[in-house]
N, C-alpha and C. Protein backbone atom coordinates (compact mmCIF):
# COMPACT_ATOMS: atom_id res chain seq x y z
N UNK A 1 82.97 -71.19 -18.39
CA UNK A 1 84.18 -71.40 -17.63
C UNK A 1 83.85 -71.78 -16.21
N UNK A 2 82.91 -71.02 -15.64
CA UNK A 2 82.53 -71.83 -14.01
C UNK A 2 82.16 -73.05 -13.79
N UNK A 3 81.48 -73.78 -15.09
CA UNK A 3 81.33 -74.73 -14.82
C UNK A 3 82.44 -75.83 -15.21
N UNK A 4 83.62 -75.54 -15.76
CA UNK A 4 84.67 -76.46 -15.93
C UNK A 4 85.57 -76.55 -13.86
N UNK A 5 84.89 -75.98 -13.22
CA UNK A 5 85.58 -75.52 -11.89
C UNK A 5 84.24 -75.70 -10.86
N UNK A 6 83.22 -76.37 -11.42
CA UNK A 6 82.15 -76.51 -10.53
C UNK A 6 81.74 -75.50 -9.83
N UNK A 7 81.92 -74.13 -10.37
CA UNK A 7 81.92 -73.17 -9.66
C UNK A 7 80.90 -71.86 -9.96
N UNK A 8 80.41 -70.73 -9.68
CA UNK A 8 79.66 -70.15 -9.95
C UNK A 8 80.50 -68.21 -10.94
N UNK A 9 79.98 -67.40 -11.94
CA UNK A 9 80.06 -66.42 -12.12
C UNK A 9 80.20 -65.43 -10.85
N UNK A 10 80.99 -64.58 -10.67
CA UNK A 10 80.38 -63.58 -9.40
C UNK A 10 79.63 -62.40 -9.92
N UNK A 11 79.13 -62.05 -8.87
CA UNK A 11 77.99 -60.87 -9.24
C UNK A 11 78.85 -59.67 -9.98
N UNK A 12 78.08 -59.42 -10.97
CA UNK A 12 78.76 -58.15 -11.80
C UNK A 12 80.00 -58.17 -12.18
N UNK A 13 79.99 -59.34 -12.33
CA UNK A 13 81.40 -59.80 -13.20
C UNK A 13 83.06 -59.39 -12.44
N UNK A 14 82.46 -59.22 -10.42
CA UNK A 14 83.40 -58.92 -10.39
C UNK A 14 83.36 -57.29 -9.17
N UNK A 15 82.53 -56.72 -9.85
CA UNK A 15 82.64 -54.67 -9.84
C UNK A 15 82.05 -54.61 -8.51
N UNK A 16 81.58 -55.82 -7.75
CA UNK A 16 80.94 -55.37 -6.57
C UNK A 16 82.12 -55.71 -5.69
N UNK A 17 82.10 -54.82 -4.29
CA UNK A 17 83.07 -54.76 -3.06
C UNK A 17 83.51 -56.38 -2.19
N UNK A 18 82.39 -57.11 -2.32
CA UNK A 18 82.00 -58.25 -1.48
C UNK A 18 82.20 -59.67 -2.58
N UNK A 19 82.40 -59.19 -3.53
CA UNK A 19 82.63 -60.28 -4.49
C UNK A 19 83.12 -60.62 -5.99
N UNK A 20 84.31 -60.24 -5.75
CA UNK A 20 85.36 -59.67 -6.48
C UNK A 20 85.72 -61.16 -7.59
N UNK A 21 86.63 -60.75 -8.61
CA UNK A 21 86.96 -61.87 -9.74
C UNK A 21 86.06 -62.06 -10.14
N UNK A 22 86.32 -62.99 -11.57
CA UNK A 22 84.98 -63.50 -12.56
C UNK A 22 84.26 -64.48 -11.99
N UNK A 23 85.07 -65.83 -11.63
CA UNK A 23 84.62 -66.62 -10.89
C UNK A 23 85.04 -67.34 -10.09
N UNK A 24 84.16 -67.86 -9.41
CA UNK A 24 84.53 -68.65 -8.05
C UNK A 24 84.48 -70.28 -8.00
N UNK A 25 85.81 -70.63 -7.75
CA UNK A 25 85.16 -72.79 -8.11
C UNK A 25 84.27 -73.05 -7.02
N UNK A 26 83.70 -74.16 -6.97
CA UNK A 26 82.78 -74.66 -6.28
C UNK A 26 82.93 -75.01 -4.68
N UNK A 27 84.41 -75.10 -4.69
CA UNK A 27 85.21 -75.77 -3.83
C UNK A 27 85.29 -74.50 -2.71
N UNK A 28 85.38 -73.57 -3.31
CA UNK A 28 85.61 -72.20 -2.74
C UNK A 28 86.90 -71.92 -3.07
N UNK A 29 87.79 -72.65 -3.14
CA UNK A 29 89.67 -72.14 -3.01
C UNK A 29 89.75 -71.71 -3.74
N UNK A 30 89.51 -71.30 -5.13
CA UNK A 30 90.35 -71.06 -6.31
C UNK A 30 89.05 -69.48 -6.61
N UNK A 31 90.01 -68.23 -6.56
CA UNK A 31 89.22 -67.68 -7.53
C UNK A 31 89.92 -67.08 -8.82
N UNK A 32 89.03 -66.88 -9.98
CA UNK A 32 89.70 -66.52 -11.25
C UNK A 32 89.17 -65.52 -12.12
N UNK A 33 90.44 -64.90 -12.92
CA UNK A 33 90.04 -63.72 -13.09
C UNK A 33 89.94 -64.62 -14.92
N UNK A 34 88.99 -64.03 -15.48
CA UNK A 34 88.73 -64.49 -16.94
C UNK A 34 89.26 -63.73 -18.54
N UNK A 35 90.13 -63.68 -19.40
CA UNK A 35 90.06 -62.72 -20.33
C UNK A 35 90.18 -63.95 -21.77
N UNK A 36 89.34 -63.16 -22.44
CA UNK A 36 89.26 -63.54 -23.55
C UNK A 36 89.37 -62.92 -24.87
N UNK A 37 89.93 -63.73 -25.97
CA UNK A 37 89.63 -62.35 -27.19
C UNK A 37 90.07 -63.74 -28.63
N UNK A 38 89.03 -63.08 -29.55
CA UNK A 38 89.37 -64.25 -30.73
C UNK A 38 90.69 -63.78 -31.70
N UNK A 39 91.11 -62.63 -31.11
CA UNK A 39 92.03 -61.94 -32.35
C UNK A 39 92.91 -63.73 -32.03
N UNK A 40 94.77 -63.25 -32.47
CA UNK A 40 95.68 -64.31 -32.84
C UNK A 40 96.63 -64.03 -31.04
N UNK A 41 96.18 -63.42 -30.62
CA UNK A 41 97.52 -62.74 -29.92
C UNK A 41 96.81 -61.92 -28.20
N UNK A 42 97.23 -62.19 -27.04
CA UNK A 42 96.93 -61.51 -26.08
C UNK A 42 97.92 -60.81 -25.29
N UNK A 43 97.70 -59.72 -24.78
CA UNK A 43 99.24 -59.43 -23.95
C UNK A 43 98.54 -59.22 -22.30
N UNK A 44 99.24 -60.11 -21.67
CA UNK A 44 99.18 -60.43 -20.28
C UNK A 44 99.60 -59.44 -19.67
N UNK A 45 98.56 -58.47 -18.92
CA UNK A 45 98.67 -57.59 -17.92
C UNK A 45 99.41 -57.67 -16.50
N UNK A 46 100.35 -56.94 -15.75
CA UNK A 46 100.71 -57.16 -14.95
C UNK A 46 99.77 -56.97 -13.64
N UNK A 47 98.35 -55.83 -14.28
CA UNK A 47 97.81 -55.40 -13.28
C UNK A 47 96.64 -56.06 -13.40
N UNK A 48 96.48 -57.25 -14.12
CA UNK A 48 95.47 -58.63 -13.86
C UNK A 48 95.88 -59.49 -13.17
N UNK A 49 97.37 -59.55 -12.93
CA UNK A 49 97.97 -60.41 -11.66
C UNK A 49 97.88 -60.20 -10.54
N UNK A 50 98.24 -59.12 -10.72
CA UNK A 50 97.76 -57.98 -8.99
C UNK A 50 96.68 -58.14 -8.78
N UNK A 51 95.59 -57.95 -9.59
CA UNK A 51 94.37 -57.54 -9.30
C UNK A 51 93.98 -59.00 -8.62
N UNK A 52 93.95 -60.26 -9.05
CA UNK A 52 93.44 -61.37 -8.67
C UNK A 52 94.10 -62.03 -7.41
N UNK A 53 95.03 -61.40 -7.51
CA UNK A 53 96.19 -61.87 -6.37
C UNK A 53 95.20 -60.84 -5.05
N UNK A 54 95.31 -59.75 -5.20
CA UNK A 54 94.65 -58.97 -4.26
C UNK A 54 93.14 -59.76 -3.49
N UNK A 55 92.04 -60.17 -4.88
CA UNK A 55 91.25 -60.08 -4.22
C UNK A 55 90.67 -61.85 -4.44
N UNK A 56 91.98 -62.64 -4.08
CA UNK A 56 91.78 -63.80 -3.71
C UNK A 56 91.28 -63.99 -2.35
N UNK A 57 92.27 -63.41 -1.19
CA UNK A 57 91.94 -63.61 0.27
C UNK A 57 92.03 -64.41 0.69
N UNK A 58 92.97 -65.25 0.15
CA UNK A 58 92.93 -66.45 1.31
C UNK A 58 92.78 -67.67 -0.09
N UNK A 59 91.89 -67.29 -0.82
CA UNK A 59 92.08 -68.19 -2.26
C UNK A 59 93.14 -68.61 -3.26
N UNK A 60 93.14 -69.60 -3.74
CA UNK A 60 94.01 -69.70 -4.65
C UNK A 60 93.50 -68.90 -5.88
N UNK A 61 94.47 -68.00 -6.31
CA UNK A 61 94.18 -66.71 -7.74
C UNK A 61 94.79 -67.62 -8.46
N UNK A 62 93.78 -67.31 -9.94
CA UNK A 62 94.48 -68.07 -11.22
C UNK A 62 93.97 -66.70 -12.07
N UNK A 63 94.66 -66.94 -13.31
CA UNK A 63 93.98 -66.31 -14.87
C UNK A 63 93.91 -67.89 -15.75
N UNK A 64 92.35 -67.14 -15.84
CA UNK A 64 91.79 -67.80 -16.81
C UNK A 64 92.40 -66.97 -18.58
N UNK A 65 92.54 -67.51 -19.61
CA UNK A 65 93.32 -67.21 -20.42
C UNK A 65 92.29 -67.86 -21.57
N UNK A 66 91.58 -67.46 -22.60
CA UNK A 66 90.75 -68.09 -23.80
C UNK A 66 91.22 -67.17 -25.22
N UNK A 67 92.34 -68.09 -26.05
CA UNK A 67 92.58 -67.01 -27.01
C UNK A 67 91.96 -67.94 -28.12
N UNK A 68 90.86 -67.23 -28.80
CA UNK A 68 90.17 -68.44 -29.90
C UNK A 68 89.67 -69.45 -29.40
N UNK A 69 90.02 -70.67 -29.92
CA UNK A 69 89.30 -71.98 -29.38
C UNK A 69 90.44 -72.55 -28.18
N UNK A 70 91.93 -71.79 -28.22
CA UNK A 70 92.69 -72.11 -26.77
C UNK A 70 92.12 -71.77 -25.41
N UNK A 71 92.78 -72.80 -24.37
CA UNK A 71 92.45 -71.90 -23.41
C UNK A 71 93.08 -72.52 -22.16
N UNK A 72 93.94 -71.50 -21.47
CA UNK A 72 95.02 -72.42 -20.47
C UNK A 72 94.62 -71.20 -19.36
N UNK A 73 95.06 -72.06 -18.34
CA UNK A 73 95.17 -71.63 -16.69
C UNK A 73 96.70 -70.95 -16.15
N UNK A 74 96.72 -69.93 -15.94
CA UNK A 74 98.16 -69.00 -15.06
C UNK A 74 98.01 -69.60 -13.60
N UNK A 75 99.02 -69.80 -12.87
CA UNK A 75 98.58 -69.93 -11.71
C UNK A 75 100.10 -69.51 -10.99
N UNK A 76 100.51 -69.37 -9.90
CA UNK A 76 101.99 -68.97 -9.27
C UNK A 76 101.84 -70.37 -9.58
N UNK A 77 103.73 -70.36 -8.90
CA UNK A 77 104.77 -71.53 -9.33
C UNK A 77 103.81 -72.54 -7.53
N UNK A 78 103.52 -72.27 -6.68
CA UNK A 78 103.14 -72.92 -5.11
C UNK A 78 102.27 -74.28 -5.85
N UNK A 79 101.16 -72.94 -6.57
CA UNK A 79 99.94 -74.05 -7.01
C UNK A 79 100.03 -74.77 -7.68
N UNK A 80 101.05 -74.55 -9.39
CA UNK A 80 101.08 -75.51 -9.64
C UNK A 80 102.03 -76.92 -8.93
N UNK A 81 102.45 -76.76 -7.78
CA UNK A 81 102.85 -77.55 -7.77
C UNK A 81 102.17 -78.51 -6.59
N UNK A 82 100.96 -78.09 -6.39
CA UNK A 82 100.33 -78.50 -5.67
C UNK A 82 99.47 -79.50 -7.39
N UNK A 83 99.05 -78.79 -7.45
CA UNK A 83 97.83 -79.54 -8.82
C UNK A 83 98.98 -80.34 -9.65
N UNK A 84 100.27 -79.99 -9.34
CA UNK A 84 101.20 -81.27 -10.37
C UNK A 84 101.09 -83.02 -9.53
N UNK A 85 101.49 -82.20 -7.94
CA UNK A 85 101.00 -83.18 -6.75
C UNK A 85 99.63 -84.34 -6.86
N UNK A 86 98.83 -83.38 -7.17
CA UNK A 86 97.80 -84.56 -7.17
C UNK A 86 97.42 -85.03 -8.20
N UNK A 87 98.12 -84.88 -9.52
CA UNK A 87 97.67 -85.06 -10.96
C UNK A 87 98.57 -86.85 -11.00
């Protein structure tokens, strides 16, 4: 996934103080929190929104989302309409 975002894993997936979320794009703006699972079905946490929202800082927070071979981007309503902007 970091590399669809030119971007790097963060240390410890996250658990350290200084470098929070799964990963970071390359760009620096965007950081994202990652969940995955092959069952049929995921239920979207409210406190994975918070959590990425918190420790964006200044970043754009997304969820990364991989159910099986799917796999789509959450983002607030701002961004996408920024990334609809330049699409």
């Amino acid at each position: 996934m970091a590399s669809a975002v030119r971007g790097r894993r963060t240390l410890g997936s996250g658990n350290l103080p200084f470098d929070k979320g799964d990963v970071v794009s390359g760009n620096r703006k965007w950081r994202i929190e990652c969940k995955r699972t092959d069952k049929d079905r995921m239920t979207i946490e409210r406190k994975w929104l918070i959590k990425i929202m918190k420790e964006s800082r200044g970043q754009i927070p997304a969820l990364n989302i991989q159910i099986g071979d799917l796999e789509f981007y959450l983002v607030r309503p701002d961004e996408f309409g920024y990334i609809y902007e330049k699409a």
